[in-house]
Protein backbone atom coordinates (compact mmCIF):
# COMPACT_ATOMS: atom_id res chain seq x y z
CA UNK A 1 -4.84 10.30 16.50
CA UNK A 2 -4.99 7.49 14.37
CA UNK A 3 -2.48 7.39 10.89
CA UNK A 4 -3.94 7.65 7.81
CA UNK A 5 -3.06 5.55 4.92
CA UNK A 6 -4.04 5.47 1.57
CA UNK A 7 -5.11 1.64 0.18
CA UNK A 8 -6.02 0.93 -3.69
CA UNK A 9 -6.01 -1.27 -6.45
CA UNK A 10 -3.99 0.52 -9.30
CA UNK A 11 -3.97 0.65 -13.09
CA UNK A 12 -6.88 -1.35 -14.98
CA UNK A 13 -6.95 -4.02 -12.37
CA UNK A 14 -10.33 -4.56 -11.09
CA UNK A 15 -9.97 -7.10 -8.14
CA UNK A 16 -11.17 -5.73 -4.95
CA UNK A 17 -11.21 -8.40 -2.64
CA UNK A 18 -7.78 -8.29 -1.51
CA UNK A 19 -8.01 -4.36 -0.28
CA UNK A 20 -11.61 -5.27 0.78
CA UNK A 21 -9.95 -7.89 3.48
CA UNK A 22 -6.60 -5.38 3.87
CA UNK A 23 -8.92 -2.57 4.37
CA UNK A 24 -10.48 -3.79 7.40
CA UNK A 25 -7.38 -5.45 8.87
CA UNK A 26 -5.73 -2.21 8.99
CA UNK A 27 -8.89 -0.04 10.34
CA UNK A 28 -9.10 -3.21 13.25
CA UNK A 29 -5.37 -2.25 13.77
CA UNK A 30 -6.32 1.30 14.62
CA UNK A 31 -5.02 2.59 10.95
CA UNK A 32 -7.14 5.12 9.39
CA UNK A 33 -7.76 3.74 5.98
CA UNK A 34 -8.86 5.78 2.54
CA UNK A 35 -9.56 3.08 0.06
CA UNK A 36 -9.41 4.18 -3.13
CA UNK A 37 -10.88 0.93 -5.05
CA UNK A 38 -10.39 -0.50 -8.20
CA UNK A 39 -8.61 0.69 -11.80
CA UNK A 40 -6.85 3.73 -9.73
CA UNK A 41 -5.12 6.12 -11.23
CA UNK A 42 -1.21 7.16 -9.86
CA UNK A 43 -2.81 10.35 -10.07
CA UNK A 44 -5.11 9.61 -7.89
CA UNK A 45 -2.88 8.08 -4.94
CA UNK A 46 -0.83 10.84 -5.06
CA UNK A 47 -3.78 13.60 -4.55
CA UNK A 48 -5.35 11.03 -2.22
CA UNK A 49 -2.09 10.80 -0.10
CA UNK A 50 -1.46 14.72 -0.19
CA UNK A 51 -4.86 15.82 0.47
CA UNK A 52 -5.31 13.27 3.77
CA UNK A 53 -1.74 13.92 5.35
CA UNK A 54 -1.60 10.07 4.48
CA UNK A 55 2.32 8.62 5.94
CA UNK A 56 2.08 5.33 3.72
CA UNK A 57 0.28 4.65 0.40
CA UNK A 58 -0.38 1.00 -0.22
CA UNK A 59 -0.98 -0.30 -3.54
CA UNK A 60 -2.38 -3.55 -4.91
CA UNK A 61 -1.99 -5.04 -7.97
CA UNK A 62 -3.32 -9.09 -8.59
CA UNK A 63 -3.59 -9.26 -12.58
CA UNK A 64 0.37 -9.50 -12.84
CA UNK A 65 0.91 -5.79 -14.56
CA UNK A 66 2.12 -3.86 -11.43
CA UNK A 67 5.39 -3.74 -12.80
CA UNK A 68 3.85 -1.21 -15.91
CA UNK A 69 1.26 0.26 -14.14
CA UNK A 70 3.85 1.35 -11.25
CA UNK A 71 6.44 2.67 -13.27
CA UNK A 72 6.78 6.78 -12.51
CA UNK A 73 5.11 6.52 -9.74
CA UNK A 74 7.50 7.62 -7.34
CA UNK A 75 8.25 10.58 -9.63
CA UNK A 76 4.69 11.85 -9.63
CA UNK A 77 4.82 11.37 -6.04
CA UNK A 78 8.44 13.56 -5.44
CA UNK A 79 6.90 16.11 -7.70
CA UNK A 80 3.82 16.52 -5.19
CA UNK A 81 5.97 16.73 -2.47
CA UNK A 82 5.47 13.67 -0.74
CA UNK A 83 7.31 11.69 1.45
CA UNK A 84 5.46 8.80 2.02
CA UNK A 85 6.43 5.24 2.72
CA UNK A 86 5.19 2.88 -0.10
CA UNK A 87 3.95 -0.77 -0.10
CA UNK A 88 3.06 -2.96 -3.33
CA UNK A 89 1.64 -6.35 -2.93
CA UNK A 90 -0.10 -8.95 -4.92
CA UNK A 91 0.40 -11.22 -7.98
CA UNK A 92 2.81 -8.59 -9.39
CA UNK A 93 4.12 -9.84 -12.37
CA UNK A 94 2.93 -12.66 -14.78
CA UNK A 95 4.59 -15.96 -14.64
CA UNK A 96 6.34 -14.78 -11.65
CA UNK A 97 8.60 -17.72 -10.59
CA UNK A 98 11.47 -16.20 -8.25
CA UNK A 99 9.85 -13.57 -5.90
CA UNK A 100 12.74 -12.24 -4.88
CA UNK A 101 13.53 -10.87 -8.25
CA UNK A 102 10.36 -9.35 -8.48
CA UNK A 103 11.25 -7.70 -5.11
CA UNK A 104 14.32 -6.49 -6.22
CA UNK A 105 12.24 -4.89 -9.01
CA UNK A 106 9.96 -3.03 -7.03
CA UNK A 107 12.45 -1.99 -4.67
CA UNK A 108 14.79 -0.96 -7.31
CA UNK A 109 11.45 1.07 -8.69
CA UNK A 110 11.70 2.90 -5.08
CA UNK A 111 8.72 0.67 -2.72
CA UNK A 112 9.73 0.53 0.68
CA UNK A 113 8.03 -2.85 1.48
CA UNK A 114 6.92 -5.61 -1.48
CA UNK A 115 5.24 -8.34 -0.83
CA UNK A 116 3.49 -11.18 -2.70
CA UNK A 117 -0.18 -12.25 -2.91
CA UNK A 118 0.23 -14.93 -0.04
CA UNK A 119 1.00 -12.45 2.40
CA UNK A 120 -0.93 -12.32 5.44
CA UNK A 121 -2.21 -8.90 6.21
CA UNK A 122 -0.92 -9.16 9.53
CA UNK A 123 2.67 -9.00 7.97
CA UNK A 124 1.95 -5.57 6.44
CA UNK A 125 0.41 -4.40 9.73
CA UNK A 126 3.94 -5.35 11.58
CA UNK A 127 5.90 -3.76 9.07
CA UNK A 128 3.40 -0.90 8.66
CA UNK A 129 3.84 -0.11 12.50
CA UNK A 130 7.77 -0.51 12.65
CA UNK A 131 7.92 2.01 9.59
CA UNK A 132 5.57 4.50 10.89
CA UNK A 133 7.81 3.81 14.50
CA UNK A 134 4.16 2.83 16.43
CA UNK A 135 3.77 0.39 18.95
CA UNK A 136 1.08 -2.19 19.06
CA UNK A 137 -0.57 -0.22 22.05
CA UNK A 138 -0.80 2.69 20.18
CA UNK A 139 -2.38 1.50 16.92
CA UNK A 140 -4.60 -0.28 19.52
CA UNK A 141 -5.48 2.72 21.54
CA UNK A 142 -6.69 4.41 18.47
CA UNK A 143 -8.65 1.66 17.75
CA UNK A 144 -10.49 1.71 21.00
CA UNK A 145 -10.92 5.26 21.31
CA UNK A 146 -11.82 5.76 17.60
């Protein structure tokens, strides 16, 4: 059975061509992907990761506000119940110069995984699977049979 997760774009960021490309990487990896789109709501992750049984919620944020537009948002998420891992990626912050500082931030904010806009989908995949504890020959299973 493949894993669901839940993919968007969140806050009043309106660039869909990163999830577009992460959206089909992940189905090709045997993921089972809900794509949420553009200008997402926290609100709407949350019911969208409760209401699928989703085990990771992946958000993307390019127009360097992730940092405001993520803040609560593993509150809203504990109050629902969830236990869900949690990727951000993208341009995260404006004038972003060190990344690791931004990391820090996000981890600090309670993501499992952060990662910048340069990073190859591929990446998320591999960490997606060693979180989730899956083998490449399962995700690829799914894939075949699905």
């Amino acid at each position: 059975m493949p894993r669901t997760v839940i993919l968007g774009v969140i806050g009043s960021d309106a660039h869909v061509v990163g999830i577009t490309i992460l959206e089909q990487a992940l189905s090709a990896a045997g993921f089972e992907v809900v794509n949420l789109g553009v200008q997402t709501a926290q609100a709407d992750f949350v019911a969208a990761a409760k209401s699928h049984d989703a085990e990771a919620v992946l958000v993307s944020s390019l127009y360097g506000h992730a940092r405001q537009d993520c803040e609560g948002f593993h509150d809203r998420l504990d109050e629902a119940g969830l236990d869900v891992w949690t990727y951000v990626g993208g341009n995260l912050a404006v004038g972003q110069d060190e990344f690791e500082e931004t990391r820090r931030t996000f981890r600090g904010m309670g993501f499992d995984r952060v990662f910048d806009a340069e990073t190859d989908p591929e990446e998320a995949i591999a960490a997606l699977r060693q979180d989730l504890e899956l083998t490449t020959a399962e995700t690829d299973r799914v894939s075949v049979e699905g």
